[in-house]
Protein backbone atom coordinates (compact mmCIF):
# COMPACT_ATOMS: atom_id res chain seq x y z
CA UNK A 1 133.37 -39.91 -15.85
CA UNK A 2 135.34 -40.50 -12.32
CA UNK A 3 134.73 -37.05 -11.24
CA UNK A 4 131.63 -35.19 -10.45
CA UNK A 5 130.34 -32.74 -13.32
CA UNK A 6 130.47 -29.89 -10.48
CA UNK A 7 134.30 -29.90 -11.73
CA UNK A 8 132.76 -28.59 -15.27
CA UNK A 9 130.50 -25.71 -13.74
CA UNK A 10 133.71 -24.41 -11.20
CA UNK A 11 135.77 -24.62 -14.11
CA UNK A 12 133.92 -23.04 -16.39
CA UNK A 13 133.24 -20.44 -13.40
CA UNK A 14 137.39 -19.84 -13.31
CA UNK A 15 137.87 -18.69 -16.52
CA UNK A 16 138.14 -22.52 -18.25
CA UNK A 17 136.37 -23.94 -21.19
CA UNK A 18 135.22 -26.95 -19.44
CA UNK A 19 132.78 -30.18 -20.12
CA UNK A 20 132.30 -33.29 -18.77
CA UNK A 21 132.85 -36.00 -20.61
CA UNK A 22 128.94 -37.62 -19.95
CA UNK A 23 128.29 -34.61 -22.05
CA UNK A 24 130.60 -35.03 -24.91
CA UNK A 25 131.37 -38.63 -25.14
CA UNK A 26 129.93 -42.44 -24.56
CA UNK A 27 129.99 -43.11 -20.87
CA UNK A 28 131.22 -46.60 -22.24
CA UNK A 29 134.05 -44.91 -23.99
CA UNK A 30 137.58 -46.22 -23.56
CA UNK A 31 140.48 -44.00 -22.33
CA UNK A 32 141.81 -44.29 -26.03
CA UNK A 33 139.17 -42.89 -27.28
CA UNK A 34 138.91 -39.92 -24.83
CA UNK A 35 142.50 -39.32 -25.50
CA UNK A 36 141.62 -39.23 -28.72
CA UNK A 37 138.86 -36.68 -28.53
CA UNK A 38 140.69 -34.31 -26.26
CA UNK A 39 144.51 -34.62 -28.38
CA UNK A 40 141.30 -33.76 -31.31
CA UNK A 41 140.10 -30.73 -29.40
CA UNK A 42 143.51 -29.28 -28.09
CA UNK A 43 141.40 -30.03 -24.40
CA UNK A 44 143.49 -30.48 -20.98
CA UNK A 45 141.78 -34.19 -19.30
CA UNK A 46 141.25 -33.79 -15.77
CA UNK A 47 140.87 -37.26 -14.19
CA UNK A 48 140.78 -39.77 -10.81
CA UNK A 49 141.75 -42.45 -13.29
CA UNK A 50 146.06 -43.15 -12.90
CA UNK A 51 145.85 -44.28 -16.39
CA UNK A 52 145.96 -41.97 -18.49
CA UNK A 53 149.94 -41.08 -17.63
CA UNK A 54 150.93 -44.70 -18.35
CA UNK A 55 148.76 -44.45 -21.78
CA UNK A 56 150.72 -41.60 -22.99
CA UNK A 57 154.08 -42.54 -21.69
CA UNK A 58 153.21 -46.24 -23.96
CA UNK A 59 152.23 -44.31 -27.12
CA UNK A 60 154.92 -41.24 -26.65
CA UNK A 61 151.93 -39.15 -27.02
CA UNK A 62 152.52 -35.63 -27.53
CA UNK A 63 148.90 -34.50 -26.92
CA UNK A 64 146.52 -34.23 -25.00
CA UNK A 65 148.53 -33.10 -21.41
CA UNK A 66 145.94 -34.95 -18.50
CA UNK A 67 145.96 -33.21 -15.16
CA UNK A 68 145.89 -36.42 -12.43
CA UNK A 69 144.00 -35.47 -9.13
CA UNK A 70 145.14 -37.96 -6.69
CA UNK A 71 142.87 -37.31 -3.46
CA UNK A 72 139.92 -38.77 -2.32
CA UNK A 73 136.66 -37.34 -2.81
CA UNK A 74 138.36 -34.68 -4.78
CA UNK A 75 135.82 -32.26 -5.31
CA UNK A 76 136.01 -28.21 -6.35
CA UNK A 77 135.16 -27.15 -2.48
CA UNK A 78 138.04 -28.95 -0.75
CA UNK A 79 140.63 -29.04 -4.25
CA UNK A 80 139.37 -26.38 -6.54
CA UNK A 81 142.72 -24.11 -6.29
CA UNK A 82 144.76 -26.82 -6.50
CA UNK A 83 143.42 -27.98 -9.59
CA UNK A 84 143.67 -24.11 -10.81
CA UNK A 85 147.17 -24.39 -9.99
CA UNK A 86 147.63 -27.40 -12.35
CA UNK A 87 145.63 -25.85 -15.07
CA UNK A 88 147.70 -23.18 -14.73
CA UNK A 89 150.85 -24.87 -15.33
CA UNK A 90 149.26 -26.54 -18.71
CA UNK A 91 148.68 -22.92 -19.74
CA UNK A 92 152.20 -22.26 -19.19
CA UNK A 93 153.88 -25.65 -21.51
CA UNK A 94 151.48 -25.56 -24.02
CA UNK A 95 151.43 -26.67 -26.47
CA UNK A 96 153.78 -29.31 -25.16
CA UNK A 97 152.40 -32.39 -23.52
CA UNK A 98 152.32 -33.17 -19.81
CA UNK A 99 151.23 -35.19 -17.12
CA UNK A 100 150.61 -32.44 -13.99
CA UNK A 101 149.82 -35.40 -10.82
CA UNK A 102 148.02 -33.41 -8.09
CA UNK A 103 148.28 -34.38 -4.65
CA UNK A 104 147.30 -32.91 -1.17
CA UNK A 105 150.50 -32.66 0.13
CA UNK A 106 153.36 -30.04 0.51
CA UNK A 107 154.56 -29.81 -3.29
CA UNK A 108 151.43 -31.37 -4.47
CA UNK A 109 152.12 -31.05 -7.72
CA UNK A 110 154.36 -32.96 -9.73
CA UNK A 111 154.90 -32.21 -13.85
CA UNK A 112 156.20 -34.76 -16.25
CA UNK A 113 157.10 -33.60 -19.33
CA UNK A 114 155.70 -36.08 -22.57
CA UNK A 115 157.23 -37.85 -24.42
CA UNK A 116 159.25 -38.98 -21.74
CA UNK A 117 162.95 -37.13 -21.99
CA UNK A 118 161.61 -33.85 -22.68
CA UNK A 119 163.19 -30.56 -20.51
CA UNK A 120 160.72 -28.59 -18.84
């Protein structure tokens, strides 16, 4: 719900299976519940929200992997192959869990393998 459904149609564009969540879920829904969902539906969760990483390091999740865009006004014009490049990078660990952080910055991307201790 913290980024724009455009994400959806340029993903879907690239190659991706992609939905918002205002599609599939309760706008109201809590982050639980859309980890839930997407650990449900083997999905990757692209987000705004810094949450989701902490979430899954609590519960030593080992599903769903969450792709973290950390820019402002992150949208598919200005970040789209940057968020390719992170998607790509779930493709390649899966089915393993991780948290890809994307940043607009040299090395803008940063992988932590879930659970926590895990060799990538």
């Amino acid at each position: 719900m913290n980024l724009s459904p455009q994400w959806a149609t340029f993903l879907s564009a690239g190659g991706h299976h992609a939905e918002h969540w205002s599609a599939v879920g309760h706008p109201a829904a809590t982050d639980g519940e859309l980890l839930g969902w997407a650990a449900a539906q083997h999905a990757v969760i692209l987000t705004h929200d810094r949450d989701f990483g902490q979430l899954l390091w609590q519960a030593g999740a080992t599903a769903p992997s969450v792709v973290e865009v950390q820019m402002e006004r992150c949208l598919p014009a200005t970040h789209g192959q940057l968020v390719l490049d992170c998607l790509a990078e779930c493709d390649r660990l899966w089915p393993a869990c991780c948290l890809v952080q994307a940043k607009q910055q040299p090395g803008g991307i940063r992988i932590t393998a879930l659970p926590l201790g895990r060799v990538v």
